[in-house]
Protein backbone atom coordinates (compact mmCIF):
# COMPACT_ATOMS: atom_id res chain seq x y z
CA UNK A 1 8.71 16.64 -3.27
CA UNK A 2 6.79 13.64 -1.80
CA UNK A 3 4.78 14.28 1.09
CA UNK A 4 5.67 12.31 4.39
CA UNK A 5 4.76 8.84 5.19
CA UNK A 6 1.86 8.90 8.25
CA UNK A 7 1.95 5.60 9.93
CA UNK A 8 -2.22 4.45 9.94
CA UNK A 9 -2.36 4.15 13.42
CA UNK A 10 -0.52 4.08 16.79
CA UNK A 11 -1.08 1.45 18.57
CA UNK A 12 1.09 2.00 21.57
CA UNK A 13 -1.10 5.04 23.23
CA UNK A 14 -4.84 5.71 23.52
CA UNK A 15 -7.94 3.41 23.22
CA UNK A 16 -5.97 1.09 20.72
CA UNK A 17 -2.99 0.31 22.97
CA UNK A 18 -2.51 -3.20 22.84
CA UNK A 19 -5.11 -4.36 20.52
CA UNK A 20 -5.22 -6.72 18.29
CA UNK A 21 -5.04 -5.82 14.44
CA UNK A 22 -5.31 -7.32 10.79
CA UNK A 23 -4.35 -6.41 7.71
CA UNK A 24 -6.12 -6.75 4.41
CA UNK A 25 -4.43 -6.93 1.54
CA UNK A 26 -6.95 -6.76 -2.04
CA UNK A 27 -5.30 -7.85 -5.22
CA UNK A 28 -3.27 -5.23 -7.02
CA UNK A 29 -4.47 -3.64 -10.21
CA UNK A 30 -8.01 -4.47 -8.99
CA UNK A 31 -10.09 -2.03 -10.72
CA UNK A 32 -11.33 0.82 -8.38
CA UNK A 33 -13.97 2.80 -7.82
CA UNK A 34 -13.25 6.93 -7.54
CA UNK A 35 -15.85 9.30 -6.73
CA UNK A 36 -15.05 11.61 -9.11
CA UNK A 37 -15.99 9.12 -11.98
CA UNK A 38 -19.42 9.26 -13.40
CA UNK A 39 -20.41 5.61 -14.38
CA UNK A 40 -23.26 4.14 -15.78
CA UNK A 41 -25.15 2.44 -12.72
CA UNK A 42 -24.43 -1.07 -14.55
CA UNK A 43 -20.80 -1.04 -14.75
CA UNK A 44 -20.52 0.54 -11.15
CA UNK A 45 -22.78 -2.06 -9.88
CA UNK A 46 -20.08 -4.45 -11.49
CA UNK A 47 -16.86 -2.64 -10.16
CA UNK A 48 -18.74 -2.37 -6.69
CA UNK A 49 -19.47 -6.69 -6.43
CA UNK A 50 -15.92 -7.27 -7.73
CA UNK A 51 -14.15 -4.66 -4.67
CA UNK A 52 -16.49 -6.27 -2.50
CA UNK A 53 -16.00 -10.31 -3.37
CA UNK A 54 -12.29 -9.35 -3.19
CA UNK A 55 -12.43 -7.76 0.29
CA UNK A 56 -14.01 -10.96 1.33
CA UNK A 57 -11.76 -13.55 -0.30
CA UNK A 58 -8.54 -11.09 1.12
CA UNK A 59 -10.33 -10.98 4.79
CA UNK A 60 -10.76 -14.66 4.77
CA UNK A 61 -7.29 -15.28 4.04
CA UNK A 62 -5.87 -12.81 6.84
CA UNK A 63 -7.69 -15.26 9.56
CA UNK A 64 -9.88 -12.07 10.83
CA UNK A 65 -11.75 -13.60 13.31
CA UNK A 66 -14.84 -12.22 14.49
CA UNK A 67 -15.26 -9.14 16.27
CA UNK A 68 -17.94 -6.91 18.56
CA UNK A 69 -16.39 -3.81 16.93
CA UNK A 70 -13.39 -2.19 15.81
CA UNK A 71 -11.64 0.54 13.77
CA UNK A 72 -10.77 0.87 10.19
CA UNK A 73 -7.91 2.29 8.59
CA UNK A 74 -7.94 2.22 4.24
CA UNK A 75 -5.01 2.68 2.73
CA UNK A 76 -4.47 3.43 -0.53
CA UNK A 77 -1.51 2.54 -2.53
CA UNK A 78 -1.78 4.59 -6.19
CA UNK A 79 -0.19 2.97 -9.02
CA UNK A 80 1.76 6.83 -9.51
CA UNK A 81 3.57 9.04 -7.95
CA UNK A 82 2.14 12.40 -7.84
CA UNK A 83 -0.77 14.42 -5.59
CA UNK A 84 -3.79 11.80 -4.29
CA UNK A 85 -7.14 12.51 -2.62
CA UNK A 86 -7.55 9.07 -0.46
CA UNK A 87 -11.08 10.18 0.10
CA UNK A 88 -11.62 10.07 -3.33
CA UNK A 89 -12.19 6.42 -3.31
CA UNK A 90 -13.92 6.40 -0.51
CA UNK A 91 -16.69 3.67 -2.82
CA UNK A 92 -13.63 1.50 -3.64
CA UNK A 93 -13.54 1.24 0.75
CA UNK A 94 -17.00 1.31 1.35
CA UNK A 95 -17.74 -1.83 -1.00
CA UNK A 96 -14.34 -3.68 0.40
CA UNK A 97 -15.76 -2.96 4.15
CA UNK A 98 -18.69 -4.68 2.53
CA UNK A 99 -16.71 -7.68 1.95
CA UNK A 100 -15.17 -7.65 5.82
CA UNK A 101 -18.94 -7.86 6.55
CA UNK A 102 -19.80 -10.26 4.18
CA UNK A 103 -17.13 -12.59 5.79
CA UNK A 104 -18.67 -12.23 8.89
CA UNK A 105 -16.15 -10.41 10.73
CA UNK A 106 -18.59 -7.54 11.64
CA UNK A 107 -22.34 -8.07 12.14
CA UNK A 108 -23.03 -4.51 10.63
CA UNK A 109 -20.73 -1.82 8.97
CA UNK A 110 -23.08 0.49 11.10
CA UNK A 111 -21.67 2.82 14.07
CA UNK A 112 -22.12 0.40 16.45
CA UNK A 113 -19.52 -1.32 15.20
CA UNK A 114 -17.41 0.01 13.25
CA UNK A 115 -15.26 3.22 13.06
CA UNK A 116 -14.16 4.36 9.75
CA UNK A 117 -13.14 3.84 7.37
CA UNK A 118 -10.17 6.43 7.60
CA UNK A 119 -8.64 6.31 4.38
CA UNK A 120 -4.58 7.38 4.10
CA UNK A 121 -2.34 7.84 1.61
CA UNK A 122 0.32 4.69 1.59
CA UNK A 123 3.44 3.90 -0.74
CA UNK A 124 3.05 2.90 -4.84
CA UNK A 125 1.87 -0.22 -5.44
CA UNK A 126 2.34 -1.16 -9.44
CA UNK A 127 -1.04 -1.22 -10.59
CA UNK A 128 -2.37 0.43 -7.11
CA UNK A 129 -4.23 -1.01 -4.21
CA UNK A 130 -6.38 -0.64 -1.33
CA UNK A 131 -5.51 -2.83 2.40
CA UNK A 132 -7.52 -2.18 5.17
CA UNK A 133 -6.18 -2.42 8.64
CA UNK A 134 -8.73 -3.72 10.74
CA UNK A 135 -7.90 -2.88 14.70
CA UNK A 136 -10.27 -4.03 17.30
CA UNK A 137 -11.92 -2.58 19.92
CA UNK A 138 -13.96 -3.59 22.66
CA UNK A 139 -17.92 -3.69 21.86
CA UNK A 140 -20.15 -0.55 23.35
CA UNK A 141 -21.86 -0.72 26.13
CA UNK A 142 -25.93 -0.54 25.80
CA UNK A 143 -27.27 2.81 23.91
CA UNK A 144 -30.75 4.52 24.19
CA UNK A 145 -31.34 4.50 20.56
């Protein structure tokens, strides 16, 4: 039994009705981080610059233009069938968010602007894959910090 599909987002009610929205798309087969693994800090540092030069190269190829803020859906396609923990690779997110920064979409991956990332469960992808959907929102008004 496969679990049902739950669409990332509605768009068409609530704070996100009518906005604008991207999606990133990283390469499949990309090697992921999972935070159940235990590496080495060397070859995570490597895994974690790779993840995050990919999120920039895929963000710069969707045309994501700059925003004040916005809201961050990470989907995760697994290379199998079978029972997935999105959260799980929540580093594998974290550094491709990185990237979306990195390509100058966000100023900061702070909570000022951005909310997220809110990883789901999407369809197999042969050798898995992460895409982001990137939906903006409007910036925040002026906080006593």
């Amino acid at each position: 039994m496969t679990a049902p599909h739950m669409p990332a987002a509605d768009l068409t009610t609530g704070p996100a009705a009518g906005a604008r929205t991207w999606t990133i798309t990283l390469p499949a087969g990309l090697p992921l981080l999972n935070a159940n693994n235990r590496l080495h800090h060397a070859p995570k540092a490597r895994l974690t610059a790779a993840i995050r030069a990919a999120g920039k190269q895929a963000t710069e190829a969707a045309g994501v233009p700059k925003l004040a803020r916005a809201h961050v859906f990470g989907i995760l396609h697994p290379a199998t069938r079978g029972r997935r923990d999105p959260a799980n690779w929540y580093p594998s997110f974290k550094a491709a968010i990185d990237g979306l920064v990195d390509a100058g979409v966000l100023v900061d991956d702070d909570d000022t602007h951005l909310v997220g990332p809110d990883m789901r469960l999407g369809d197999v992808v042969r050798g898995g894959q992460l895409r982001l959907l990137v939906i903006e929102l409007p910036a925040l008004e002026a906080v006593d910090r």
